[in-house]
C-alpha atoms as a PDB file:
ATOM      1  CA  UNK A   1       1.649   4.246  16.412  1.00  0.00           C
ATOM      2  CA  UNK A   2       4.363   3.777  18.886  1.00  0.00           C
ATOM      3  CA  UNK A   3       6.117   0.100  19.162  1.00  0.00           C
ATOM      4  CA  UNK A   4       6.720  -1.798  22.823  1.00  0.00           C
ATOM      5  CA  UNK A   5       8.270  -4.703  23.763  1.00  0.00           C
ATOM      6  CA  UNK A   6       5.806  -6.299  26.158  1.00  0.00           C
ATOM      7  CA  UNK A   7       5.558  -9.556  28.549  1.00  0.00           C
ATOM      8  CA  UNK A   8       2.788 -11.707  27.159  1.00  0.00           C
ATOM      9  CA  UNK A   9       1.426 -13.166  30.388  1.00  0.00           C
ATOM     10  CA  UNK A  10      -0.898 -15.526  29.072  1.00  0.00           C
ATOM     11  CA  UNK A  11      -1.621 -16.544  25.044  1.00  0.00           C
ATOM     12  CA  UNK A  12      -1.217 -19.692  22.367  1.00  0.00           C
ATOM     13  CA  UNK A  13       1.317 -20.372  20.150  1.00  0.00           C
ATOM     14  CA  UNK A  14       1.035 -21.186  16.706  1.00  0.00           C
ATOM     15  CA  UNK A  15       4.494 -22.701  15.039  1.00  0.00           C
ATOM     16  CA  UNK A  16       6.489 -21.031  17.886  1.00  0.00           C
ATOM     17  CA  UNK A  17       4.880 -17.206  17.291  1.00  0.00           C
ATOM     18  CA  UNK A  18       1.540 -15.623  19.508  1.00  0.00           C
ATOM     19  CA  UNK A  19      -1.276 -16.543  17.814  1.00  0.00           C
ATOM     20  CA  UNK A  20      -5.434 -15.593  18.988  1.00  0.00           C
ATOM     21  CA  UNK A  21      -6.222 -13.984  21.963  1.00  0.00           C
ATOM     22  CA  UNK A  22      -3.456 -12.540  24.637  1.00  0.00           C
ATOM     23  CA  UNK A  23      -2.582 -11.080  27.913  1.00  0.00           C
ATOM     24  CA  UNK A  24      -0.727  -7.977  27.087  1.00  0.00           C
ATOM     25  CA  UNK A  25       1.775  -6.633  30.130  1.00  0.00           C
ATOM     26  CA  UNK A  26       3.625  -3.362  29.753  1.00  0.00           C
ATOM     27  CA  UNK A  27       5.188  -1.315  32.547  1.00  0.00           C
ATOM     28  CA  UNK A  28       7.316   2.034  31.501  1.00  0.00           C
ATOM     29  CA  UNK A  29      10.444   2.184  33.236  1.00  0.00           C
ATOM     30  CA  UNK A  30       9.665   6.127  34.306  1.00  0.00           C
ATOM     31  CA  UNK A  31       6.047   7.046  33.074  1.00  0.00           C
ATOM     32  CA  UNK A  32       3.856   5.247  35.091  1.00  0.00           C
ATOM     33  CA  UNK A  33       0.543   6.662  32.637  1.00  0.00           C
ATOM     34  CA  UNK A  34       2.244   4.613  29.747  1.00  0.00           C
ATOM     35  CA  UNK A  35       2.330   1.599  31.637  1.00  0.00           C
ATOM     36  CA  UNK A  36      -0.844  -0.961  30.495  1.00  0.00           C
ATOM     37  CA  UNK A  37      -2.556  -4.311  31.350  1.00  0.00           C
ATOM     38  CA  UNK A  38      -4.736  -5.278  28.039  1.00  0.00           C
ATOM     39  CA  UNK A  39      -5.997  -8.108  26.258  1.00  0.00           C
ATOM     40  CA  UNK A  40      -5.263  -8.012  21.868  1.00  0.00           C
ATOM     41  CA  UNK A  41      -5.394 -10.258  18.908  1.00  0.00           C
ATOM     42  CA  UNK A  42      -2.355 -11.345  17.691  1.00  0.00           C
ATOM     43  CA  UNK A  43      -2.447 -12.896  13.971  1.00  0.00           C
ATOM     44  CA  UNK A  44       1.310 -14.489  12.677  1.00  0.00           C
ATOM     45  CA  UNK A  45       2.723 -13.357  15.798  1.00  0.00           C
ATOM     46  CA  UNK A  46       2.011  -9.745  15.744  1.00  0.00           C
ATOM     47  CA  UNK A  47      -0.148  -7.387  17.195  1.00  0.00           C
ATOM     48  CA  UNK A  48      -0.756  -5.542  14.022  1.00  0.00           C
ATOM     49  CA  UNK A  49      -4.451  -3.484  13.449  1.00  0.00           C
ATOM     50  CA  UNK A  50      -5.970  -5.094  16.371  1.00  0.00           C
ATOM     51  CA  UNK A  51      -8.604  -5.517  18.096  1.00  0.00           C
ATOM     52  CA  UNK A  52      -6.842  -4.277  21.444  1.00  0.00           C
ATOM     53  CA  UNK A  53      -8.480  -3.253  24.360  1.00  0.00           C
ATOM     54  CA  UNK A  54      -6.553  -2.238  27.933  1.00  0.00           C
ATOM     55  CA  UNK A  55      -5.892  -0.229  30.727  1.00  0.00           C
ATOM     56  CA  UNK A  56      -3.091   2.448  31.659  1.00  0.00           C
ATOM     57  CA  UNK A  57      -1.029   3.329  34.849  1.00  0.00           C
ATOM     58  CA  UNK A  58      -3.687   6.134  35.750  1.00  0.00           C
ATOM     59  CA  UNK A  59      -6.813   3.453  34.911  1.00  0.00           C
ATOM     60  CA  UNK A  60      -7.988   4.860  32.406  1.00  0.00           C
ATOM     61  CA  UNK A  61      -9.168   2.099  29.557  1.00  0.00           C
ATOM     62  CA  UNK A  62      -8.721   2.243  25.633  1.00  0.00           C
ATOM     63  CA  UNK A  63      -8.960   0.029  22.618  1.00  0.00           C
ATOM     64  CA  UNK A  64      -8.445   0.360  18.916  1.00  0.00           C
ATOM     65  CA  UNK A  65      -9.305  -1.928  16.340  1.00  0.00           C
END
């Protein structure tokens, strides 16, 4: 699976790293379909096996878990 570095708009903070539920932002500089607005579970400050669930550029929705 791909990595990105994304703008977490909204989430808690456990000793200084995400922790529980987030507000995921990515926007592609070029590709506007890899762009996505989601919502994951972050657990010791990573995103890692989810549950994820979001929308692209083109609005089309997704999730993995």
């Amino acid at each position: 699976m791909p990595k990105f570095e994304v703008t977490l708009k909204l989430c808690t903070l456990l000793n200084g790293v995400p922790y529980g539920l987030a507000y995921i932002e990515y926007t592609h500089p070029d590709k506007k379909y890899l762009s996505f607005n989601g919502k994951g579970v972050f657990s010791e400050g990573r995103l890692h096996m989810g549950p994820f669930t979001a929308i692209n550029g083109d609005g089309q929705g997704y999730s993995f878990s």
